[in-house]
N, C-alpha and C. Protein backbone atom coordinates (compact mmCIF):
# COMPACT_ATOMS: atom_id res chain seq x y z
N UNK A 1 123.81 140.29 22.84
CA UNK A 1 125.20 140.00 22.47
C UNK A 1 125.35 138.51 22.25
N UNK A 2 125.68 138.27 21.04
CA UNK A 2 126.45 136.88 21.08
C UNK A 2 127.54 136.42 21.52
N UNK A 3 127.56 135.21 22.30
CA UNK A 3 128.64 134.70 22.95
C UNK A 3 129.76 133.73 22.50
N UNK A 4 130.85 134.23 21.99
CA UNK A 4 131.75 133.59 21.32
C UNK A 4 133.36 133.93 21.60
N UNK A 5 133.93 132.37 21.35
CA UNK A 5 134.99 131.53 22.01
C UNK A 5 135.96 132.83 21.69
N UNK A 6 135.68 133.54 20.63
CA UNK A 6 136.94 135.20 20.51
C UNK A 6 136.69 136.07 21.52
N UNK A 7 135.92 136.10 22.39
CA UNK A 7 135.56 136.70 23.28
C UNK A 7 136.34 137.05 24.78
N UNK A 8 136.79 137.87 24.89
CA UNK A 8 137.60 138.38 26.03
C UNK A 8 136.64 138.09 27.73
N UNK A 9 137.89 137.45 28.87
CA UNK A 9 137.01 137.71 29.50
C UNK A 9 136.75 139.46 29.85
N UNK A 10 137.31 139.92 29.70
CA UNK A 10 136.88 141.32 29.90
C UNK A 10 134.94 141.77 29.26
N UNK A 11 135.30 140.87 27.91
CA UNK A 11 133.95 141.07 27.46
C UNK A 11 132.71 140.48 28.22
N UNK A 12 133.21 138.89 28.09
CA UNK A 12 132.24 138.60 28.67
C UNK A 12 131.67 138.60 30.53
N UNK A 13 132.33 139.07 31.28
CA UNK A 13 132.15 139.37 32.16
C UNK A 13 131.31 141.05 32.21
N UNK A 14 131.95 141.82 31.65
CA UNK A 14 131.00 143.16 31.59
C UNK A 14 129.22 142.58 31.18
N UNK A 15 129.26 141.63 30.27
CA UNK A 15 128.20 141.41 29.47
C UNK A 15 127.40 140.77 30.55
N UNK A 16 127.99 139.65 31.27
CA UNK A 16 127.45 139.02 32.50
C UNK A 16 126.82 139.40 33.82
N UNK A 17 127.65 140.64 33.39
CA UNK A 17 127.15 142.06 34.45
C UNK A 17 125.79 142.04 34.59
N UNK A 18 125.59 142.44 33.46
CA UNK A 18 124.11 143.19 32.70
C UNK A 18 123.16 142.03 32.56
N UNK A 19 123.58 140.52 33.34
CA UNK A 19 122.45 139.43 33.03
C UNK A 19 122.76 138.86 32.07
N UNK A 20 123.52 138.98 31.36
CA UNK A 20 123.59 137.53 30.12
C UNK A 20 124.57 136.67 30.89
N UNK A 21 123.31 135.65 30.79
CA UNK A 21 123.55 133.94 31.75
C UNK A 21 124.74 133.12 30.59
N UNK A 22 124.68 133.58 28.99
CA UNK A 22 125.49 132.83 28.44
C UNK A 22 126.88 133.21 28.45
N UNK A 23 127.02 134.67 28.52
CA UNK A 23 128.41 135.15 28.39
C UNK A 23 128.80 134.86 30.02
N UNK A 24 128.26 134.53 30.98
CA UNK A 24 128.80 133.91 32.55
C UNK A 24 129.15 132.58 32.06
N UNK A 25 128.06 131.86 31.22
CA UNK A 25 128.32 130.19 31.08
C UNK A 25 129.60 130.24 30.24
N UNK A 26 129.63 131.11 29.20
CA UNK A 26 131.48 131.01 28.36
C UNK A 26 132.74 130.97 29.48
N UNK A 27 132.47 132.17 30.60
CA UNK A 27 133.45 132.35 31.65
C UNK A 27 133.55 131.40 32.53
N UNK A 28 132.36 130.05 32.89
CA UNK A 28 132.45 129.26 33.32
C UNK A 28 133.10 128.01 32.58
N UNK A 29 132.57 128.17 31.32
CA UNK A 29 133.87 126.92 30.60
C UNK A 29 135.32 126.97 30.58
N UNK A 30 135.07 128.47 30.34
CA UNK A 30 136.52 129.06 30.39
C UNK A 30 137.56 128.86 31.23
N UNK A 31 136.84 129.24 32.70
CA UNK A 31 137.80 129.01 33.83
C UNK A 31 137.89 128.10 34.93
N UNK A 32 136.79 126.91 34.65
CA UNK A 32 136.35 125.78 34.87
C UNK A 32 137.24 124.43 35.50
N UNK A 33 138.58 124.23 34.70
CA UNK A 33 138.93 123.33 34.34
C UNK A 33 140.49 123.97 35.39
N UNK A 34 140.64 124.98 35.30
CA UNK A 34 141.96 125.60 35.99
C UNK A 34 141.55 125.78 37.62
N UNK A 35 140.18 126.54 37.64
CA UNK A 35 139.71 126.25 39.13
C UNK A 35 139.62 124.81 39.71
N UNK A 36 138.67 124.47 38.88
CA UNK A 36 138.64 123.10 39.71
C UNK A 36 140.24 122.17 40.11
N UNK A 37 141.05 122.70 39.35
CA UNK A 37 142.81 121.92 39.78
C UNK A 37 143.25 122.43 40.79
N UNK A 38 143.05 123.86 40.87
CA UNK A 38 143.07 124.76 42.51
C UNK A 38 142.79 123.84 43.42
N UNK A 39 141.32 124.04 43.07
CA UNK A 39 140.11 123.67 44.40
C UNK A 39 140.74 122.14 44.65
N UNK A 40 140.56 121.00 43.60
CA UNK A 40 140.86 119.89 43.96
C UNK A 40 142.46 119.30 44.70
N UNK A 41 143.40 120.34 44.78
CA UNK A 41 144.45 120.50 44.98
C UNK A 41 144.61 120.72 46.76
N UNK A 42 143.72 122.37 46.66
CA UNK A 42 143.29 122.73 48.23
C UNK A 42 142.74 121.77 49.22
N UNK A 43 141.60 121.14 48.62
CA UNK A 43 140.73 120.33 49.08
C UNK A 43 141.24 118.88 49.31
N UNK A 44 141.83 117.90 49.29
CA UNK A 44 142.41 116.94 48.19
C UNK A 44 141.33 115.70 48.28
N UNK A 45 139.81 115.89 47.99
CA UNK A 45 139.21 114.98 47.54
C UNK A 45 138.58 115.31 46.59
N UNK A 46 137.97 115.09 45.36
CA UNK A 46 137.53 114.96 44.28
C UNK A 46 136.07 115.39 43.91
N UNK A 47 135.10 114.37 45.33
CA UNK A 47 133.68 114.76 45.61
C UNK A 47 133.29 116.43 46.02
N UNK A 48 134.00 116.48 47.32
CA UNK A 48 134.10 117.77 47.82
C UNK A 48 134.79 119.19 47.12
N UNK A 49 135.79 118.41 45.98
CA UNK A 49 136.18 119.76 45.00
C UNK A 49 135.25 120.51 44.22
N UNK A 50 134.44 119.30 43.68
CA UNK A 50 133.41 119.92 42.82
C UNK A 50 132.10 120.54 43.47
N UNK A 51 132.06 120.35 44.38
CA UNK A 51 131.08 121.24 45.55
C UNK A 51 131.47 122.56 45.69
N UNK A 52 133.04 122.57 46.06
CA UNK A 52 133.28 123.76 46.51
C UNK A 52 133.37 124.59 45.24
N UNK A 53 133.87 123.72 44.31
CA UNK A 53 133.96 124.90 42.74
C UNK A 53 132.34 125.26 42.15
N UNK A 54 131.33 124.22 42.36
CA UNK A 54 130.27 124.78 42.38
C UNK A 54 129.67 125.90 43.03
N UNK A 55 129.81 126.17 44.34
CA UNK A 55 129.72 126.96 44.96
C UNK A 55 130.84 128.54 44.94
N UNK A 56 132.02 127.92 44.19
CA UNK A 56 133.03 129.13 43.52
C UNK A 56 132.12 130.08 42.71
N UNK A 57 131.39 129.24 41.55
CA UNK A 57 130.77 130.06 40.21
C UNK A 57 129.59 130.51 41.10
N UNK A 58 129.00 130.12 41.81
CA UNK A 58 127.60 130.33 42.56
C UNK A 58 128.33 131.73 43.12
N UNK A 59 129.25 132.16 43.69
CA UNK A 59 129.21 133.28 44.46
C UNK A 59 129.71 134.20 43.75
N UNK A 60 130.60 134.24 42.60
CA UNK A 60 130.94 134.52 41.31
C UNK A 60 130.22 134.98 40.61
N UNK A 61 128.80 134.57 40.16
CA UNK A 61 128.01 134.98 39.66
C UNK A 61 126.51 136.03 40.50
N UNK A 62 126.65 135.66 41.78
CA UNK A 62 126.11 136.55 42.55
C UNK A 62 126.80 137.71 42.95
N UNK A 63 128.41 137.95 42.61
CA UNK A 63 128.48 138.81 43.03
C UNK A 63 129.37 139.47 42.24
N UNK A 64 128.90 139.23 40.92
CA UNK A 64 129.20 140.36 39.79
C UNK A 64 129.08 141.33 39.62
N UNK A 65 128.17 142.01 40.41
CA UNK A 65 127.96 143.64 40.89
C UNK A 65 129.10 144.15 41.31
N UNK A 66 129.60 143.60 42.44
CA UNK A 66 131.14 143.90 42.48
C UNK A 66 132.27 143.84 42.03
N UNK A 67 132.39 143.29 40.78
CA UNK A 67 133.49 143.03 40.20
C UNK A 67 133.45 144.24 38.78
N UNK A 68 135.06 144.43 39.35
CA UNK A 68 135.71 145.56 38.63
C UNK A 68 136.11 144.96 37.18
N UNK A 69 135.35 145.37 35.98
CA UNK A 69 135.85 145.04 34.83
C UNK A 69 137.02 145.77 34.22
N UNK A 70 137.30 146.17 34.54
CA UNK A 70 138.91 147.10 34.79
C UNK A 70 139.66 146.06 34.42
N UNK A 71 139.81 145.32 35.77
CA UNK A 71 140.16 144.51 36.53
C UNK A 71 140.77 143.16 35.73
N UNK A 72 141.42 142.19 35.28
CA UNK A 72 141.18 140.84 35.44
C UNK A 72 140.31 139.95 35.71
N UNK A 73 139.58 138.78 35.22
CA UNK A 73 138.28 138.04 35.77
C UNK A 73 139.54 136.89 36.76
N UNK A 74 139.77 136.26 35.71
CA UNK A 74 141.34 135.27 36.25
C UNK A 74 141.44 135.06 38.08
N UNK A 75 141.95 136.11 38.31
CA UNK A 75 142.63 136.74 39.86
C UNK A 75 141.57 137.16 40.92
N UNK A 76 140.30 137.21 39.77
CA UNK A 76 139.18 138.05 40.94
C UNK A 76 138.38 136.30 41.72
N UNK A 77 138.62 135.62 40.24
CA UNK A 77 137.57 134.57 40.42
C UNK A 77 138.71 133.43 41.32
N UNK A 78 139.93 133.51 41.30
CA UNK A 78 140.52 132.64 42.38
C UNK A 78 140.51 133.28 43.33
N UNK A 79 140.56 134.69 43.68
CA UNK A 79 140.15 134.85 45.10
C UNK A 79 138.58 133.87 45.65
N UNK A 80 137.83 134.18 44.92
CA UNK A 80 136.49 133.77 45.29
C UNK A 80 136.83 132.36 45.87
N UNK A 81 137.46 131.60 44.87
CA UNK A 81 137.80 130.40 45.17
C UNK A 81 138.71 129.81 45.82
N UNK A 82 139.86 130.83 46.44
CA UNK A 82 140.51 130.80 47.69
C UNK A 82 139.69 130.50 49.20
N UNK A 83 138.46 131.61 48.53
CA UNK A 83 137.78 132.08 49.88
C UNK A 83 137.03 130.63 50.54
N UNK A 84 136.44 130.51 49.09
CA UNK A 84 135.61 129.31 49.74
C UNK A 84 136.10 127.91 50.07
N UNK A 85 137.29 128.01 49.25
CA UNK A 85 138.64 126.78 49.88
C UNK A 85 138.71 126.89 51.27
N UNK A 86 139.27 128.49 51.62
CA UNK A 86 138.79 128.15 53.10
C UNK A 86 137.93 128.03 54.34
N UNK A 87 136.45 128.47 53.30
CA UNK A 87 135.46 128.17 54.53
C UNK A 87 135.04 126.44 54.76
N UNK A 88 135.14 125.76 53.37
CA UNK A 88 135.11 124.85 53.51
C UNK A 88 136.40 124.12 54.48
N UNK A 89 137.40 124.53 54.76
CA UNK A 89 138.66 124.11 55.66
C UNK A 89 137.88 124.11 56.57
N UNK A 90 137.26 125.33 57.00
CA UNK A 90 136.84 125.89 58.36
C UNK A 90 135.80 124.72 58.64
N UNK A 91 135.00 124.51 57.61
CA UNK A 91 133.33 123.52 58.27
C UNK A 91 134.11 122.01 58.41
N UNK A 92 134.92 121.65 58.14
CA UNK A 92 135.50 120.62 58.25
C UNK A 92 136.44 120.19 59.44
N UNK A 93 137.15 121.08 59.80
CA UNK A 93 137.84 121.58 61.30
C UNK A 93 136.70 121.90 62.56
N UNK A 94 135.78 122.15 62.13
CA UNK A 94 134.24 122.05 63.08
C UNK A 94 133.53 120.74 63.27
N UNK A 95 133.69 119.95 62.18
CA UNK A 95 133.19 118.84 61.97
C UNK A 95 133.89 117.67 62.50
N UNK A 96 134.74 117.66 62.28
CA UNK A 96 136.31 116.36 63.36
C UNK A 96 135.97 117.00 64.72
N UNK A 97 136.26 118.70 65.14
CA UNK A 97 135.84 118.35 66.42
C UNK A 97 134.72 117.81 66.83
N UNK A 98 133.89 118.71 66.54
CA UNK A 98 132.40 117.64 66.97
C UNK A 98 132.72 115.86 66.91
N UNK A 99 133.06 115.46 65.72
CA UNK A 99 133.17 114.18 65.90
C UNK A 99 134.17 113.40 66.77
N UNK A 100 135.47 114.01 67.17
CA UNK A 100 136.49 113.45 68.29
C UNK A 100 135.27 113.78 69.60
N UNK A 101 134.82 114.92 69.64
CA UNK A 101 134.28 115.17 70.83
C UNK A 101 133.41 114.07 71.31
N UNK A 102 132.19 113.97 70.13
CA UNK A 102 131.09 112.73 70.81
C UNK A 102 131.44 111.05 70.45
N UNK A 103 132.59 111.04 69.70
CA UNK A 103 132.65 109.32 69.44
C UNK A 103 133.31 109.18 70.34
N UNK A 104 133.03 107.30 70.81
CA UNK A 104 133.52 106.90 71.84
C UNK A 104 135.06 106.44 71.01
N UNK A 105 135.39 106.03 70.08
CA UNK A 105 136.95 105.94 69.78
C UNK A 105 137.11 106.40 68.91
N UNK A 106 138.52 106.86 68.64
CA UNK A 106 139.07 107.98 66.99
C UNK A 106 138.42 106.88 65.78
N UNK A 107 138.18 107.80 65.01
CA UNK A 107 138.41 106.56 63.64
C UNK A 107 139.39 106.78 63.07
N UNK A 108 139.93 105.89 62.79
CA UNK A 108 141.29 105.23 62.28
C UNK A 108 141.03 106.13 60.89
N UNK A 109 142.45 106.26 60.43
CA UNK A 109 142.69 106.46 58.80
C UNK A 109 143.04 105.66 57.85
N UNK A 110 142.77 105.46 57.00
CA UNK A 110 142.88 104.78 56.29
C UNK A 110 143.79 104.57 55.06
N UNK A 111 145.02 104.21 55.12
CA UNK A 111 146.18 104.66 54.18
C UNK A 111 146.26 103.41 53.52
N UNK A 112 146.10 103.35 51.98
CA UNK A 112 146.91 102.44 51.62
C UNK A 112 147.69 102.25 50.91
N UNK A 113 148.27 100.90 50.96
CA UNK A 113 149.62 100.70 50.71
C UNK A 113 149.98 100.11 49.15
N UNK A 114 150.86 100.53 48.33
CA UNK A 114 151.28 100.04 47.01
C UNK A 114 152.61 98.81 47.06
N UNK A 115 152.02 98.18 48.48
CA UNK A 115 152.73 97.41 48.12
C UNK A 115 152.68 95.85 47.17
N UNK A 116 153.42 95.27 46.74
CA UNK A 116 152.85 94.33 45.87
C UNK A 116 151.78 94.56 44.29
N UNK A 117 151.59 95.99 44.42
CA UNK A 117 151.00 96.78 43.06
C UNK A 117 152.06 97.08 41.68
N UNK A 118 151.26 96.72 40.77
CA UNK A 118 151.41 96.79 39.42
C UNK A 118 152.10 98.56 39.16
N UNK A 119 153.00 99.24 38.66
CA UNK A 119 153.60 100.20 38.39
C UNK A 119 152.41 101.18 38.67
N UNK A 120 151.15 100.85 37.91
CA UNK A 120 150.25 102.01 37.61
C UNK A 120 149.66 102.48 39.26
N UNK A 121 149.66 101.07 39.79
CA UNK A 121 149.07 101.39 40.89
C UNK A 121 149.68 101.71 41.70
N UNK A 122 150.75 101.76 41.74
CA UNK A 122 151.91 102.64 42.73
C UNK A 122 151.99 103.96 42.78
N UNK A 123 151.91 104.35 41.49
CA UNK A 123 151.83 105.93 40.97
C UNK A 123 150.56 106.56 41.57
N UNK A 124 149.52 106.06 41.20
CA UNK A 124 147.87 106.33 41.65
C UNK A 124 148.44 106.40 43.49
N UNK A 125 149.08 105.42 43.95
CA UNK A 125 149.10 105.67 45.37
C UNK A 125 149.99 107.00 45.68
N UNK A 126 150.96 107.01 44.96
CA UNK A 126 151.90 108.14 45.07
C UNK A 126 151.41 109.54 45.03
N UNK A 127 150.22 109.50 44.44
CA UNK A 127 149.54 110.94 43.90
C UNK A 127 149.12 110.68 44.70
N UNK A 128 147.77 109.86 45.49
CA UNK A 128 147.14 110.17 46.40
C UNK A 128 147.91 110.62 47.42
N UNK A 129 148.97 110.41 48.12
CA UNK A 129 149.47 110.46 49.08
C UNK A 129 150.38 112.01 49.04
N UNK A 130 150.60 112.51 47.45
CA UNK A 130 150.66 113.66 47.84
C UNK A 130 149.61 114.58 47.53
N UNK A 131 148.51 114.30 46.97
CA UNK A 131 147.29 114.73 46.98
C UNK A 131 146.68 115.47 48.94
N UNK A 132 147.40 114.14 49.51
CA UNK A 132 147.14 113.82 50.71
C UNK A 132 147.91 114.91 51.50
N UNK A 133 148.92 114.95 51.35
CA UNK A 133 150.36 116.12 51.90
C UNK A 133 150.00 117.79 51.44
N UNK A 134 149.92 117.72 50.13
CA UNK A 134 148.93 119.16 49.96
C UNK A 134 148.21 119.30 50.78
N UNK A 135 147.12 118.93 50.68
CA UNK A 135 145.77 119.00 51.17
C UNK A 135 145.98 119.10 52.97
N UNK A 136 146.71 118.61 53.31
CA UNK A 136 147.34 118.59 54.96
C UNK A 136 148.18 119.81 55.17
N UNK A 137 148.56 120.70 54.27
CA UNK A 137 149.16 121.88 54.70
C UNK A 137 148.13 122.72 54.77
N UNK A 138 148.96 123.61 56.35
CA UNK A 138 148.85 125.08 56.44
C UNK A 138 148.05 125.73 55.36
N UNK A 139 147.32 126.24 55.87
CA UNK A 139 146.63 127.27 54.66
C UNK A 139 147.82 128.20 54.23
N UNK A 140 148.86 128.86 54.94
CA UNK A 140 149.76 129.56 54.76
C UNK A 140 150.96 129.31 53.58
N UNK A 141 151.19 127.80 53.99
CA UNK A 141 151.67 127.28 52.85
C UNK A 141 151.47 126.97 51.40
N UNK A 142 149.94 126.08 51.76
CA UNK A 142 149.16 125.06 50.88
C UNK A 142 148.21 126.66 49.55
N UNK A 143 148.37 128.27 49.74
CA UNK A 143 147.54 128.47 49.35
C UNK A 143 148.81 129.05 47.99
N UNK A 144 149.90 129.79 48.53
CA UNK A 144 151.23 129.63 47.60
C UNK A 144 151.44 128.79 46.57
N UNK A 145 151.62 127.45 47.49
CA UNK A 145 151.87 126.63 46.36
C UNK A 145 150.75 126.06 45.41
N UNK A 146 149.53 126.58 45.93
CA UNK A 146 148.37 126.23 44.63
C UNK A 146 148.33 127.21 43.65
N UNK A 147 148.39 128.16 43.88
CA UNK A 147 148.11 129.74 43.31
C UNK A 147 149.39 129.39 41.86
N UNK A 148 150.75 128.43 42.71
CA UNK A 148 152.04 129.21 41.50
C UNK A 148 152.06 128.34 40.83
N UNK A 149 152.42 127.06 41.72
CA UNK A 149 152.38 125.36 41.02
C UNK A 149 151.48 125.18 39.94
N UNK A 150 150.03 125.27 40.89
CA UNK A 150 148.88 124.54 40.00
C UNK A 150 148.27 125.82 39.32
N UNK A 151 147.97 126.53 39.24
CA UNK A 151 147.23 127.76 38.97
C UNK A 151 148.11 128.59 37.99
N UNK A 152 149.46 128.43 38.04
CA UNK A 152 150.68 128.72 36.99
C UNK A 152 151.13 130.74 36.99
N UNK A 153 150.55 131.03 37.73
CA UNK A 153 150.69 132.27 38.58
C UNK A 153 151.61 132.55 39.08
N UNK A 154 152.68 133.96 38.73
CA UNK A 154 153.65 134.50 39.24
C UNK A 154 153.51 134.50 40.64
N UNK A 155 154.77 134.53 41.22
CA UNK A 155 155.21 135.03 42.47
C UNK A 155 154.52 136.43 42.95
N UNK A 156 154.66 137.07 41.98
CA UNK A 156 154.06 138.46 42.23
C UNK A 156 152.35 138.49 42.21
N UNK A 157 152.09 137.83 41.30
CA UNK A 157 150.09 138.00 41.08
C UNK A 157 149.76 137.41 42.25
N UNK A 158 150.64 135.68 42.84
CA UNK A 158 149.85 135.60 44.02
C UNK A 158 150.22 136.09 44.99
N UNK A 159 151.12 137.08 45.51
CA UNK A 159 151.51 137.97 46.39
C UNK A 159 149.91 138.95 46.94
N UNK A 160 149.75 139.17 45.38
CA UNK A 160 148.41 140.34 45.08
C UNK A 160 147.44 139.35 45.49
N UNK A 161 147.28 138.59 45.21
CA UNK A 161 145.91 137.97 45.68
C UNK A 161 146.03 137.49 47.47
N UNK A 162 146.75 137.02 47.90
CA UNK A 162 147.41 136.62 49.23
C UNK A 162 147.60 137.86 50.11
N UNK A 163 147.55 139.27 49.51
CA UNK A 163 148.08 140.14 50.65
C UNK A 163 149.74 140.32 51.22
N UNK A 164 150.34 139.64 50.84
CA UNK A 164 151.97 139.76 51.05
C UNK A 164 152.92 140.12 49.74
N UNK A 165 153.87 139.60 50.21
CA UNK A 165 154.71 140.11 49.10
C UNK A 165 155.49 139.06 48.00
N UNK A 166 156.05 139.01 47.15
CA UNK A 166 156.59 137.92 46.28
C UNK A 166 157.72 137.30 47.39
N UNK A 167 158.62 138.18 48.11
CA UNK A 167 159.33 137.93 48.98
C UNK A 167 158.47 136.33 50.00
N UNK A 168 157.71 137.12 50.25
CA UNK A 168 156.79 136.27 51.29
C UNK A 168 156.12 134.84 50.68
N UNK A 169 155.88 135.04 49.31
CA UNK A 169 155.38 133.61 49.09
C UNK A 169 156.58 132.56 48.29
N UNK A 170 157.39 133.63 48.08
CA UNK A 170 158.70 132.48 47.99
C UNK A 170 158.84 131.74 49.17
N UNK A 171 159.09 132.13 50.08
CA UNK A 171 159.75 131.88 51.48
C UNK A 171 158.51 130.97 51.91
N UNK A 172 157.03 130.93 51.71
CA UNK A 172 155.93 129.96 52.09
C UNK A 172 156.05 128.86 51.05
N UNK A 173 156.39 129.41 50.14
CA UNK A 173 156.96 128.19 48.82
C UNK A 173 157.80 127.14 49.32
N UNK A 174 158.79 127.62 49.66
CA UNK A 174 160.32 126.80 50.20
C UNK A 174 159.56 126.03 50.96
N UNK A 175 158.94 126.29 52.24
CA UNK A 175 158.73 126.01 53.52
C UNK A 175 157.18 124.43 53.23
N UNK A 176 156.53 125.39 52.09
CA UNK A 176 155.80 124.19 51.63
C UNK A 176 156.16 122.94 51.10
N UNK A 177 156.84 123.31 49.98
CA UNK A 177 158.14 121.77 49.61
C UNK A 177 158.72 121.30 50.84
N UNK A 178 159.12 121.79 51.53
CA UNK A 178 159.60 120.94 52.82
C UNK A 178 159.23 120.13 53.79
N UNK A 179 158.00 120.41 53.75
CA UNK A 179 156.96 119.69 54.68
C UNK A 179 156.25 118.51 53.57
N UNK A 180 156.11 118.92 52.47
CA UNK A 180 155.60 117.88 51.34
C UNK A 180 156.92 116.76 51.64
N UNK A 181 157.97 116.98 51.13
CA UNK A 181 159.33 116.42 51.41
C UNK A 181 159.29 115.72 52.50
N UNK A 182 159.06 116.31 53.46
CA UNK A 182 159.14 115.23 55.29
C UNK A 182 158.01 114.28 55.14
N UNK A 183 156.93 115.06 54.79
CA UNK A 183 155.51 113.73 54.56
C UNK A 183 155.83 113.01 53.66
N UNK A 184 156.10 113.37 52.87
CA UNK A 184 156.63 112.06 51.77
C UNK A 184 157.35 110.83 52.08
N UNK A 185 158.49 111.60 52.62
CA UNK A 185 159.40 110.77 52.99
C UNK A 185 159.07 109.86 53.88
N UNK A 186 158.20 109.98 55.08
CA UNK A 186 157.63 109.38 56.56
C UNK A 186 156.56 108.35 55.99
N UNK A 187 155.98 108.86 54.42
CA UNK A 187 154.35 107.72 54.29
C UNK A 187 155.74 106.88 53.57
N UNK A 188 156.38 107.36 52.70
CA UNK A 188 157.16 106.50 51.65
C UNK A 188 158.08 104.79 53.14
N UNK A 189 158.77 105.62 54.24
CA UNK A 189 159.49 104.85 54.89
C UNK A 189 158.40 103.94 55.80
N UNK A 190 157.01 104.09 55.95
CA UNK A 190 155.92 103.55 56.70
C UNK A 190 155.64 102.35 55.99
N UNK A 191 155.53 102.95 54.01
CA UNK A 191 154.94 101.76 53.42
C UNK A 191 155.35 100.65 52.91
């Protein structure tokens, strides 16, 4: 089969099934650029996004046996990349403890400040810092507002992917802006 940009993922995922590495590599250009805004969103560093989205297509492509071509590729492949959003949470929450546990003092964080910065560089701080506030929420919250915000996904599709209801990720929606809102507000009155 030739692999071309008219190509459904429906197609090329069935095709990927069966071992064609190019019709996976189309689905990887394809959905590439939308995951990685997830992941880098979930995650909120840049280095570690592209690890974990590497490791998205890595399990993605191992575990195409299971995937229902019925189905959507879209919804199947951000689960994957939900998942591993949060194991990577998990090795990282293992990793601070270990490290509070054996260092002899915390290490400090490191925030900085736009003050005295040129417009551009205020903005760059502004994103980081809510780069920073994402990335510091609740998985409960933080996975809502990636799925609808960044990922551009109904209330309802990420209900389906999340296990709850549209009801339910409205209401984690609200609750997420609010806490973005308080952090904001607390780095904004600090700096």
């Amino acid at each position: 089969m030739t692999v071309g940009d008219g190509d459904t993922d429906a197609q090329l995922a069935a095709s990927a099934k069966q071992g064609n590495r190019a019709a996976f590599d189309g689905l990887v250009r394809r959905h590439k650029d939308p995951i990685y805004r997830f992941v880098r969103r979930y995650i909120g560093q840049p280095d570690d996004a592209y690890d974990v989205l590497q490791n998205c297509f890595i399990a993605a492509w191992e575990g195409l046996s299971r995937y229902d071509t019925g189905r959507p590729f879209s919804p199947w492949l951000r689960v994957i990349a939900l998942n591993k959003c949060r194991d990577f949470g998990r090795r990282q929450t293992v990793r601070r403890l270990f490290l509070k546990a054996f260092a002899n003092e915390p290490v400090p964080e490191v925030i900085t400040s736009p003050n005295g910065a040129d417009d551009a560089e205020a903005d760059t701080a502004k994103l980081a810092a809510l780069d920073r506030a994402i990335a510091d929420l609740p998985p409960l919250y933080k996975e809502p507002l990636l799925l609808t915000v960044v990922s551009g996904l109904s209330h309802q599709e990420a209900a389906q992917i999340l296990g709850t209801t549209s009801k339910g990720v409205e209401m984690r929606l609200y609750r997420a802006r609010r806490r973005i809102q308080q952090t904001m507000n607390i780095k904004e009155g600090e700096g």
